[in-house]
Protein backbone atom coordinates (compact mmCIF):
# COMPACT_ATOMS: atom_id res chain seq x y z
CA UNK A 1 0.00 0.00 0.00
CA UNK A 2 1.45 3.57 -1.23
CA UNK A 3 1.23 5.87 1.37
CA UNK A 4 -2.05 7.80 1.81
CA UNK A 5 -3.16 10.35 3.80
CA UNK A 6 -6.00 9.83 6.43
CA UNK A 7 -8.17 11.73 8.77
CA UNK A 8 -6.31 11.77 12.21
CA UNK A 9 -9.76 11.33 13.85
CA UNK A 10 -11.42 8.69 12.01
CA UNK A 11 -9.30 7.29 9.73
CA UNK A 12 -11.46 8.71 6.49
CA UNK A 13 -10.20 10.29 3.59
CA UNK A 14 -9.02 13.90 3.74
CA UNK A 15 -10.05 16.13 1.17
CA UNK A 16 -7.68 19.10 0.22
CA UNK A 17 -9.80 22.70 0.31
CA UNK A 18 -7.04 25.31 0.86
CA UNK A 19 -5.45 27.48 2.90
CA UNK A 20 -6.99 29.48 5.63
CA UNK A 21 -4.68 32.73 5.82
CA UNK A 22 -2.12 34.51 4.01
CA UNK A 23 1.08 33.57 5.81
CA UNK A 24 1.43 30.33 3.37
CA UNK A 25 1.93 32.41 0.54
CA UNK A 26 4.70 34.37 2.71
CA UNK A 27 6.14 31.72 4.26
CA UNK A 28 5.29 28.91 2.34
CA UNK A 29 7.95 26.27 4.19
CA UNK A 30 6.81 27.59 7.69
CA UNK A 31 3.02 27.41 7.31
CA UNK A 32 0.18 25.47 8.74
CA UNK A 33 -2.62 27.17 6.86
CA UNK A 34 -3.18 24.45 4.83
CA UNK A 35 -6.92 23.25 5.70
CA UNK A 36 -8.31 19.38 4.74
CA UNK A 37 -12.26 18.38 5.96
CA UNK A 38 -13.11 14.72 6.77
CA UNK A 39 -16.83 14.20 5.18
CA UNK A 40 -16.94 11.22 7.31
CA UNK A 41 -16.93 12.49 10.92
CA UNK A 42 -16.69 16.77 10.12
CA UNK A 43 -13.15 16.93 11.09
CA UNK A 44 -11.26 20.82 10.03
CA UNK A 45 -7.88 21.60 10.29
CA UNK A 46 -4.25 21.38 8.83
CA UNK A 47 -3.02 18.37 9.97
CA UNK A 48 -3.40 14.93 7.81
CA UNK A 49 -1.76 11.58 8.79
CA UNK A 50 0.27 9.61 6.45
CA UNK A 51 -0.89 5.42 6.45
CA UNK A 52 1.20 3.50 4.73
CA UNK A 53 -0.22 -0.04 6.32
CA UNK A 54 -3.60 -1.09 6.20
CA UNK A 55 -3.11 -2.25 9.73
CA UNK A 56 -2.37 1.46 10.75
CA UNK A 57 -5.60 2.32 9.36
CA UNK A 58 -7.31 -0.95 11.10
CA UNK A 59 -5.78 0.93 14.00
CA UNK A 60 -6.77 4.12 13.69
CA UNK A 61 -10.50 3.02 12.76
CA UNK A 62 -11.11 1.30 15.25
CA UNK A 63 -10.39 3.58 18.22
CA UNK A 64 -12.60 6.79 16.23
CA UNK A 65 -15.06 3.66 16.37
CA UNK A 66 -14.54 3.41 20.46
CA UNK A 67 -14.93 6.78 21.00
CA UNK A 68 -18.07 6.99 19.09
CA UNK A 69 -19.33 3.95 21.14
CA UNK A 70 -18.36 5.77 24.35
CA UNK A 71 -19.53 8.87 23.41
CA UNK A 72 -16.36 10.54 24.09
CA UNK A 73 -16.59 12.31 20.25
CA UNK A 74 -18.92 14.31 18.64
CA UNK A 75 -19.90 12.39 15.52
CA UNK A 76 -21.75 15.35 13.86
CA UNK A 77 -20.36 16.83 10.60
CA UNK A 78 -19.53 20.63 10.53
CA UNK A 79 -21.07 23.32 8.60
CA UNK A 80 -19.12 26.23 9.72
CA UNK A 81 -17.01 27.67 6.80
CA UNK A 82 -13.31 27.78 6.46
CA UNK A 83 -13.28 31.19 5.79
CA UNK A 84 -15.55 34.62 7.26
CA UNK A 85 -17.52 35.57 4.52
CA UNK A 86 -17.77 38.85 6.68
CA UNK A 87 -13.90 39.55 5.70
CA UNK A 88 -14.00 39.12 2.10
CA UNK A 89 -14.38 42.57 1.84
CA UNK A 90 -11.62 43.47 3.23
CA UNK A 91 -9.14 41.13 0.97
CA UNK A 92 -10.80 42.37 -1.81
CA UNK A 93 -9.72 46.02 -1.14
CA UNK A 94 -5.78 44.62 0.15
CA UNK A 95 -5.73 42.59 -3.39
CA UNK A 96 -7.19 45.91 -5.48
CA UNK A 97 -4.79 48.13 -3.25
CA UNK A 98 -1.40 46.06 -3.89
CA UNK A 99 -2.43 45.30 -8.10
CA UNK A 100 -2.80 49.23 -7.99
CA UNK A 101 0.53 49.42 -5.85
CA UNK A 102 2.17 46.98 -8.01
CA UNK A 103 0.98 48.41 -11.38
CA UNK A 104 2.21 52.33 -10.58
CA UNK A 105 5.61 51.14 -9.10
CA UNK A 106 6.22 48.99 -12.81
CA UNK A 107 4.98 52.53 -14.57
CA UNK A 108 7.44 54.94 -12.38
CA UNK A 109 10.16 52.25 -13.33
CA UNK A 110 9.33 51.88 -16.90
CA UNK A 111 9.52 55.90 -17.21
CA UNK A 112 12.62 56.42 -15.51
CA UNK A 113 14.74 54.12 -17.72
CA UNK A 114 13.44 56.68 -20.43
């Protein structure tokens, strides 16, 4: 088995949906903005573990499937988005601002080589 990478709650797949801030695209080798969601038991965040053994997964499976028994998880699938909606506002105007800032600093260059 190639390795694969697995919800660290359940065991599930892990489906890729981002990054949460802008520090990845700053620091891309020192970020943890990346964000994966479990369908199977609503898990969010930026951490994924990496099975290589189906007995790891056995493993892993079966103690999500003890705390669900026990009732020591909450087995109830998230709706609450990644992102604010109330903020994309705000990177709209940052992203307009620095394309404008970006766009008259190539212009002053571009005239004073002539």
């Amino acid at each position: 088995m190639k390795s694969v990478q697995v919800c660290p709650v359940c065991g599930g797949p892990l489906q890729y949906v981002g990054v949460a801030s802008l520090s990845a695209f700053f620091l891309p080798w020192f970020s943890t903005a990346q964000r994966f969601v479990c369908k199977k038991c609503g898990y969010v965040g930026s951490v994924g573990l990496n099975v290589k053994s189906k007995e790891d997964l056995r493993i892993i499976k079966k103690h999500f499937d003890e705390l669900k028994r026990t009732g020591k998880i909450d087995h109830k699938i998230s709706t609450t988005p990644i992102f604010s909606k109330k903020w994309l506002w705000f990177w709209k105007i940052v992203a307009i601002l620095f394309i404008g800032l970006f766009i008259v600093s190539v212009a002053s260059l571009i005239l004073s080589l002539f």
